[in-house]
Protein backbone atom coordinates (compact mmCIF):
# COMPACT_ATOMS: atom_id res chain seq x y z
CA UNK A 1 31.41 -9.66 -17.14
CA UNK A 2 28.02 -9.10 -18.82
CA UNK A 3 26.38 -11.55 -16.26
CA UNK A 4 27.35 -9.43 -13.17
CA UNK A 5 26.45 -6.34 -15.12
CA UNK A 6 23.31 -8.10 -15.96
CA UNK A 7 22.66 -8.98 -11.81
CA UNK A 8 23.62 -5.78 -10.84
CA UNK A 9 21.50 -4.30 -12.92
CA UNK A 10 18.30 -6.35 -11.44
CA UNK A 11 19.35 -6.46 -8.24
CA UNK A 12 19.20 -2.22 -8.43
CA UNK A 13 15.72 -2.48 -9.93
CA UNK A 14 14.27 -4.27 -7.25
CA UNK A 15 15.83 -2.40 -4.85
CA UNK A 16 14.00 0.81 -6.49
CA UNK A 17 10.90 -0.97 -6.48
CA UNK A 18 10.88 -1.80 -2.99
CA UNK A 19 11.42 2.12 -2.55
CA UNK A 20 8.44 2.70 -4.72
CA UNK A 21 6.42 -0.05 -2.92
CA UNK A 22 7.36 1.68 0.37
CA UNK A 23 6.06 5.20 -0.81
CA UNK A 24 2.87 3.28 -1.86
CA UNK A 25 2.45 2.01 1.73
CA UNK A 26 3.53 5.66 3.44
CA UNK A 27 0.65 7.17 0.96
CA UNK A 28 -1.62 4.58 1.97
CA UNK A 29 -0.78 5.24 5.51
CA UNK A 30 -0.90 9.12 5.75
CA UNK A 31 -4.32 8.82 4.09
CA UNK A 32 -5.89 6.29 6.63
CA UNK A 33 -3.94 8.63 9.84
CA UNK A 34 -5.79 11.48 8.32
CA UNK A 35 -9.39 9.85 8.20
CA UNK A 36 -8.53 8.74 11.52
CA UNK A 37 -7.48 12.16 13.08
CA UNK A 38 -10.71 13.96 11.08
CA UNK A 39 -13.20 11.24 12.85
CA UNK A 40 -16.39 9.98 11.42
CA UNK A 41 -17.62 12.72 9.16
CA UNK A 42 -14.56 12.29 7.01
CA UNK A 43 -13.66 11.11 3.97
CA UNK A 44 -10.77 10.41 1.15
CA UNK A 45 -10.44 9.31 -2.49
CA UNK A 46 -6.73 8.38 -3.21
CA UNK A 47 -5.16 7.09 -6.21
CA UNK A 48 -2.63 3.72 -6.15
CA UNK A 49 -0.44 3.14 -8.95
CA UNK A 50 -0.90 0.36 -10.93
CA UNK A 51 2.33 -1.33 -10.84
CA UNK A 52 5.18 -0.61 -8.79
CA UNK A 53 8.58 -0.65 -10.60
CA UNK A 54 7.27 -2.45 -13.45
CA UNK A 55 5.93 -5.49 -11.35
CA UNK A 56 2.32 -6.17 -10.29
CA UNK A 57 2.12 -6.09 -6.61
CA UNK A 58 -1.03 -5.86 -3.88
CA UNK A 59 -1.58 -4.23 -0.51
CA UNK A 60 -2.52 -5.95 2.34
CA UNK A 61 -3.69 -4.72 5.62
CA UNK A 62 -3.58 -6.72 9.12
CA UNK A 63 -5.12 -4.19 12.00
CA UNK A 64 -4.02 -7.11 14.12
CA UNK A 65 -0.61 -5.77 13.92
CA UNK A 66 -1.51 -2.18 12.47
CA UNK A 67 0.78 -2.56 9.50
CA UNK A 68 -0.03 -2.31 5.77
CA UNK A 69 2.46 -4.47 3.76
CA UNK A 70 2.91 -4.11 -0.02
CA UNK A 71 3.95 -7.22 -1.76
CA UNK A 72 5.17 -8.93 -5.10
CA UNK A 73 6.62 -12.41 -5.52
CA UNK A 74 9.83 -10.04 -6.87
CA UNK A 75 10.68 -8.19 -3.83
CA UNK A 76 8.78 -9.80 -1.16
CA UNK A 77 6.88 -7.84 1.27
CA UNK A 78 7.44 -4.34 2.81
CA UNK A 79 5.31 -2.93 5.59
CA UNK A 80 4.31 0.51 6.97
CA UNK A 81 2.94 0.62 10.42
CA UNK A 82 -0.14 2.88 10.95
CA UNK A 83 -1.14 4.87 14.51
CA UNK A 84 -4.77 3.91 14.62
CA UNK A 85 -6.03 0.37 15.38
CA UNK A 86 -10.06 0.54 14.02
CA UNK A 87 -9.06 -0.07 10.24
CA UNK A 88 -10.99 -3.05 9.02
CA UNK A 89 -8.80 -5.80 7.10
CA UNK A 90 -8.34 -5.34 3.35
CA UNK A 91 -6.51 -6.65 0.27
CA UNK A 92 -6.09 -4.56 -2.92
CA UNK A 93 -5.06 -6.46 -5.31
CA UNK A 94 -4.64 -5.60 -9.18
CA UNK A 95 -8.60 -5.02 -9.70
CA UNK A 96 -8.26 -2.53 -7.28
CA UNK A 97 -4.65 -0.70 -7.85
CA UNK A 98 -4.93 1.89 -11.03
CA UNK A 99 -8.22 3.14 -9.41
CA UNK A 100 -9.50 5.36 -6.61
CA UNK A 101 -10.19 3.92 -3.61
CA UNK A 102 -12.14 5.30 -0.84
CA UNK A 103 -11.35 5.70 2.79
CA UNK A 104 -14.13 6.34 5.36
CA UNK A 105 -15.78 5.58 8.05
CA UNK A 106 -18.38 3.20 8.73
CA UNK A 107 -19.74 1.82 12.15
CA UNK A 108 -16.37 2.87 14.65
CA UNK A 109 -14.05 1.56 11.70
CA UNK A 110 -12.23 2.94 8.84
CA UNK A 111 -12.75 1.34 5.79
CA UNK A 112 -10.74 1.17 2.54
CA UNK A 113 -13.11 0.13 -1.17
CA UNK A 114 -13.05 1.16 -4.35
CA UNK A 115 -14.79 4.34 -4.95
């Protein structure tokens, strides 16, 4: 009995994690749509969470496929697709989460670096 309590149990906190890790991508999303819609003279300073759930975890973007994914060897990956196509490629990974990062633009892209 205490073993299926005990799996229940973790398989409810990494399903809230993966809720938290998809609010971190929506956030991160929103703030990049944003920079985009306010064009070149516009900037943002947002602040990621550290952990997500308890668990470590980085965020990944691929402007290949316009899609941020936040991931963690607990809960795999989850992705958040963004409308603009211009964002250069970036990986925040735990020297970067906890901060401010900054969102701008630079040269007909939108960048994403710590602030």
């Amino acid at each position: 009995f205490l073993n299926m309590y005990e799996g229940r149990k973790q398989a409810a906190e990494i399903t809230g994690a993966r809720l938290e890790a998809k609010l971190v991508g929506e956030k991160l999303a929103a703030a990049l749509n944003t920079v985009y819609a306010n064009e070149s003279n516009f900037e943002l300073l947002l602040e990621l969470a550290d952990n997500v759930g308890g668990y470590g975890y980085q965020v990944r973007m691929d402007n290949g496929t316009r899609q941020i994914s936040v991931e963690n060897s607990a809960w795999g990956a989850v992705s958040v697709v963004v409308v603009c196509n211009n964002i250069e490629d970036f990986l925040l990974g735990s020297e970067n989460l906890g901060k401010t990062v900054r969102i701008y633009w630079v040269e007909n892209q939108i960048r994403v670096v710590n602030a």
